[in-house]
Protein backbone atom coordinates (compact mmCIF):
# COMPACT_ATOMS: atom_id res chain seq x y z
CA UNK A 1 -8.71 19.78 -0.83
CA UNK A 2 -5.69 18.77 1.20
CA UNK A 3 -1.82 20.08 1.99
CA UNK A 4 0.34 17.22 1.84
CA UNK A 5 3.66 17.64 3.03
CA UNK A 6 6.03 15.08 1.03
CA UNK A 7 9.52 13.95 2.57
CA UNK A 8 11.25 12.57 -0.27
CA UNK A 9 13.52 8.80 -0.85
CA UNK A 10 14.88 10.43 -3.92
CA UNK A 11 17.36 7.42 -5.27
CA UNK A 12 19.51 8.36 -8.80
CA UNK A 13 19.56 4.60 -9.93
CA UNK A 14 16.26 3.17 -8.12
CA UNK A 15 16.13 -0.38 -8.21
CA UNK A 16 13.09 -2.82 -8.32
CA UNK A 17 11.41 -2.91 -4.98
CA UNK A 18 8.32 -3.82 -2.90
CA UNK A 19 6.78 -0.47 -1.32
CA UNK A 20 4.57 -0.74 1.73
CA UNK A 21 2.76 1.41 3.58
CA UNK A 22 0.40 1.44 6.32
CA UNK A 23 -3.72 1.76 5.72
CA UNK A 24 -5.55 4.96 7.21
CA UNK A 25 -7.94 5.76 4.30
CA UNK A 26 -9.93 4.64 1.15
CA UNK A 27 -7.58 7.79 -0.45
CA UNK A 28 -3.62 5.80 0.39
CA UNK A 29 -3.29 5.30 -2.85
CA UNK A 30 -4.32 7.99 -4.69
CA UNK A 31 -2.38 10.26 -2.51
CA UNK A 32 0.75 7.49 -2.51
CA UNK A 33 0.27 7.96 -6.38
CA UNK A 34 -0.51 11.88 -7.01
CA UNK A 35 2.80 12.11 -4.26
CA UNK A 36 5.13 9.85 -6.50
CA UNK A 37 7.32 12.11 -8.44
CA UNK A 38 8.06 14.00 -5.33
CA UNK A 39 8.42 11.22 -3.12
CA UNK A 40 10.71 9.01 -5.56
CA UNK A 41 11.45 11.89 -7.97
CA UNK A 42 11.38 11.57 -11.62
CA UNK A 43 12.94 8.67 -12.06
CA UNK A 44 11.56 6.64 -10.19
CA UNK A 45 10.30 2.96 -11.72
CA UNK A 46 6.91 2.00 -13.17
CA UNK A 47 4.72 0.74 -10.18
CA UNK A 48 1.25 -1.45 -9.94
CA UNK A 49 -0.41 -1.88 -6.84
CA UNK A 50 -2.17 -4.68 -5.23
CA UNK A 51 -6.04 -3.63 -4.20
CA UNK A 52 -9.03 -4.75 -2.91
CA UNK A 53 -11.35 -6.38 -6.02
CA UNK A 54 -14.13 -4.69 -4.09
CA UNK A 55 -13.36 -1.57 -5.09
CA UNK A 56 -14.26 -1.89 -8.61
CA UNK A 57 -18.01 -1.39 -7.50
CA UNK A 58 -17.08 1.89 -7.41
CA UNK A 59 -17.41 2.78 -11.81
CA UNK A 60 -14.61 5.44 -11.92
CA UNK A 61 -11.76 3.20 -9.47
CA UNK A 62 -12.91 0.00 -11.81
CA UNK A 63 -11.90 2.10 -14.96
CA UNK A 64 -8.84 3.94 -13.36
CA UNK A 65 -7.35 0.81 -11.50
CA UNK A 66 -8.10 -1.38 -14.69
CA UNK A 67 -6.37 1.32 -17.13
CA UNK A 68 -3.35 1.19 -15.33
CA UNK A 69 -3.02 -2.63 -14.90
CA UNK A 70 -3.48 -2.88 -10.95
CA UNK A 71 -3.71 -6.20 -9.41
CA UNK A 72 -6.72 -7.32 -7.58
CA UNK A 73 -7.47 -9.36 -4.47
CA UNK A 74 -10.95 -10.25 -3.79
CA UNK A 75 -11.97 -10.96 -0.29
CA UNK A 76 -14.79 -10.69 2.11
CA UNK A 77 -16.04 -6.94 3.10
CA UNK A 78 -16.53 -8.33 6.84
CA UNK A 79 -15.88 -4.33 8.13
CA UNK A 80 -12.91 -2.87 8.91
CA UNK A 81 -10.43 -3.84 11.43
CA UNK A 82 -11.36 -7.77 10.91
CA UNK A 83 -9.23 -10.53 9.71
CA UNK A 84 -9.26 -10.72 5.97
CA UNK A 85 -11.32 -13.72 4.31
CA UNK A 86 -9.56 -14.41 1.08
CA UNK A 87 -11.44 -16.10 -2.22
CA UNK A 88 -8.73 -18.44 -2.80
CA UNK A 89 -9.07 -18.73 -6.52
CA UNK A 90 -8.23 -14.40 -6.60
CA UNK A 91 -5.60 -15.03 -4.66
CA UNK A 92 -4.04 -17.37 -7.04
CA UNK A 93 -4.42 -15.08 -10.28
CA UNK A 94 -3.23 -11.99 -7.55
CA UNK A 95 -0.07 -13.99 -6.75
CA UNK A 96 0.31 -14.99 -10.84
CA UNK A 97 -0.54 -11.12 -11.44
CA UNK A 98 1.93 -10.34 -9.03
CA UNK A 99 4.99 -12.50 -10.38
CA UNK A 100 4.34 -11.28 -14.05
CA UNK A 101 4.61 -7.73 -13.28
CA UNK A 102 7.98 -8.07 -10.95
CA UNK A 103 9.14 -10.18 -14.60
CA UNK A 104 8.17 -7.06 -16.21
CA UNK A 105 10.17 -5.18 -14.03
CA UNK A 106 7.56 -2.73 -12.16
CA UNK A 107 7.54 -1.94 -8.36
CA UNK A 108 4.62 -3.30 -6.04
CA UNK A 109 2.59 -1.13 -3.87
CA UNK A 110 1.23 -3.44 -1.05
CA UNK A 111 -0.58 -2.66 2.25
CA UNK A 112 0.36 -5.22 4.63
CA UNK A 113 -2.48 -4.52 7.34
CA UNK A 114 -4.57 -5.61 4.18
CA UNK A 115 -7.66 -3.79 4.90
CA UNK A 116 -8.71 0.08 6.44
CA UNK A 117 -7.01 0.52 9.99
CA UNK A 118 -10.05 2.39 12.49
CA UNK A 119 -7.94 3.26 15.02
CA UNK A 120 -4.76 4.59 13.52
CA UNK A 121 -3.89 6.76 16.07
CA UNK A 122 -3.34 3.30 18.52
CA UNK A 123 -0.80 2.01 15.79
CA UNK A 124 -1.22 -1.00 13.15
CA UNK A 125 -3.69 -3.39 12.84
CA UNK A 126 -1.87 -7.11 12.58
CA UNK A 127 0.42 -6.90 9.41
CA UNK A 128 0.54 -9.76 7.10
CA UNK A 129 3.57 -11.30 5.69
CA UNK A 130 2.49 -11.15 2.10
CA UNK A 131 5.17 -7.88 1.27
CA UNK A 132 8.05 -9.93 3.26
CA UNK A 133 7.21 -13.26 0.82
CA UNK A 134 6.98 -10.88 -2.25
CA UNK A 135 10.14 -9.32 -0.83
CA UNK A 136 11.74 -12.82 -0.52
CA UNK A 137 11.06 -14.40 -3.36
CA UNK A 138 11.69 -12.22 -5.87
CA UNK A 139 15.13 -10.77 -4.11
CA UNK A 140 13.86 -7.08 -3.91
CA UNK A 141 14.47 -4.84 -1.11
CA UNK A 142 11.18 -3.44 0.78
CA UNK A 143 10.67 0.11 0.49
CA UNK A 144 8.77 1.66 3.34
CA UNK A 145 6.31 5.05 3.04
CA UNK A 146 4.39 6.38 6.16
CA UNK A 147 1.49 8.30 5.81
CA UNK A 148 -0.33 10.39 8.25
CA UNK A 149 -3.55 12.55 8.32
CA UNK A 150 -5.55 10.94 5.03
CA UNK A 151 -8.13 9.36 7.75
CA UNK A 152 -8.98 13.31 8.29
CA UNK A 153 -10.07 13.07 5.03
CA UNK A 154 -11.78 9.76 4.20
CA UNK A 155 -12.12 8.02 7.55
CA UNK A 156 -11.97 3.99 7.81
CA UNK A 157 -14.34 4.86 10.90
CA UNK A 158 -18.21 4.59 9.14
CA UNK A 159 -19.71 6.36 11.84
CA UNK A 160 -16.92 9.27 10.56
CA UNK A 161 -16.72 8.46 7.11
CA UNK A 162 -15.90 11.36 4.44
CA UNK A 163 -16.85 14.28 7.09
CA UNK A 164 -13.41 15.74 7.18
CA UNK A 165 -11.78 16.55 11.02
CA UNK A 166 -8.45 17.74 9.21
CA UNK A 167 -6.82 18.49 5.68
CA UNK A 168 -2.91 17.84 6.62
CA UNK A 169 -1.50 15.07 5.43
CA UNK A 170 1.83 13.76 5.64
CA UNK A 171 3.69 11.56 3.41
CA UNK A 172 7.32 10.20 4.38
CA UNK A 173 9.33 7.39 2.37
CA UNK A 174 12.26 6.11 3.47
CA UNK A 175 15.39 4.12 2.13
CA UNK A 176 14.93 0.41 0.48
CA UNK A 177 15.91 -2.10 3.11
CA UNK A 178 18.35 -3.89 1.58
CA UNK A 179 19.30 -6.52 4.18
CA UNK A 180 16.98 -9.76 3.97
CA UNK A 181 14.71 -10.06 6.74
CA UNK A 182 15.41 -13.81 8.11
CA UNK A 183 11.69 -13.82 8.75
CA UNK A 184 7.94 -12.66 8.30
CA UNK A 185 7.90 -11.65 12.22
CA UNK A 186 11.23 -9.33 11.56
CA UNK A 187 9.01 -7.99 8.65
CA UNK A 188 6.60 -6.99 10.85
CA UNK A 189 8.64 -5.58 13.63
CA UNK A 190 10.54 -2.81 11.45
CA UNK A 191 7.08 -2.45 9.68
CA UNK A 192 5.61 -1.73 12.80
CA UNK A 193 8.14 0.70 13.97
CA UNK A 194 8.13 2.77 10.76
């Protein structure tokens, strides 16, 4: 139902990192996830992602996100391309979700604009610094992955929605950062520029 053109981080010894990637389409992860082995290749690390509690209204994402031990967030659905609301007491259990998985040594897939971006084709909505403070605080480098086209598909537009304008979809990632960013606002920059 779509061609997805993969450009591989292939790493021989992967270490743990934080992987981000920008937010087109209700379908980032699932492509992100069917993409893996050919973006990371087959030995890449375990990985749990960090997703919106409201999709587990939906009775097959509930089951599949719950089955593989994916770490909610629950917040308000005030529409797309507005500033996140967060139910403080999720965020809590996210962040103590969070810390026991990096202690149990899997990657974490994060989307720092934190909700559905409209308007991809004008660039990022504001990113948050959660992936930099993950980043920091537990040492790991920040992986970045790009993807393009999966708003063809499933569009964060309603008045679009699932009518598909395009089936192409690109998927790039590129090499862990290493360095330490010396703050959330460099985070965002190189984020940005991806």
């Amino acid at each position: 139902f779509m061609n997805v053109d993969v450009t591989p981080c292939i790493e021989d010894d992967p270490q743990p990192a934080i992987i981000v990637s920008n937010h087109i389409s209700m379908l980032d992860t699932f492509v992100f996830l069917s993409s893996d082995e050919k973006l990371r290749g087959k030995n890449r690390r375990p990985i749990k992602t960090i997703y919106w509690k409201g999709l587990d209204s939906n009775p097959i994402c509930k089951i599949l996100f719950s089955m593989a031990g994916f770490i909610s967030i629950d917040m308000a659905d005030n529409g797309n391309g507005n500033p996140n609301e967060y139910n403080r007491a999720s965020f809590k259990k996210m962040l103590k979700d969070t810390q026991k998985a990096i202690e149990e040594g899997f990657d974490i897939f994060i989307l720092p604009e934190g909700q559905l971006n409209p308007k991809p084709e004008k660039g990022l909505q504001p990113v948050l610094p959660g992936a930099y403070a993950l980043a920091k605080s537990s040492k790991r480098p920040i992986q970045m992955v790009a993807l393009h086209g999966c708003h063809n598909l499933w569009h964060a537009d309603e008045k679009i929605g699932m009518t598909v304008t395009g089936k192409d979809v690109k998927i790039k990632a590129f090499p862990p950062i290493k360095k330490d960013f010396q703050s959330a606002e460099e985070f965002k920059e190189a984020f940005s520029a991806m």
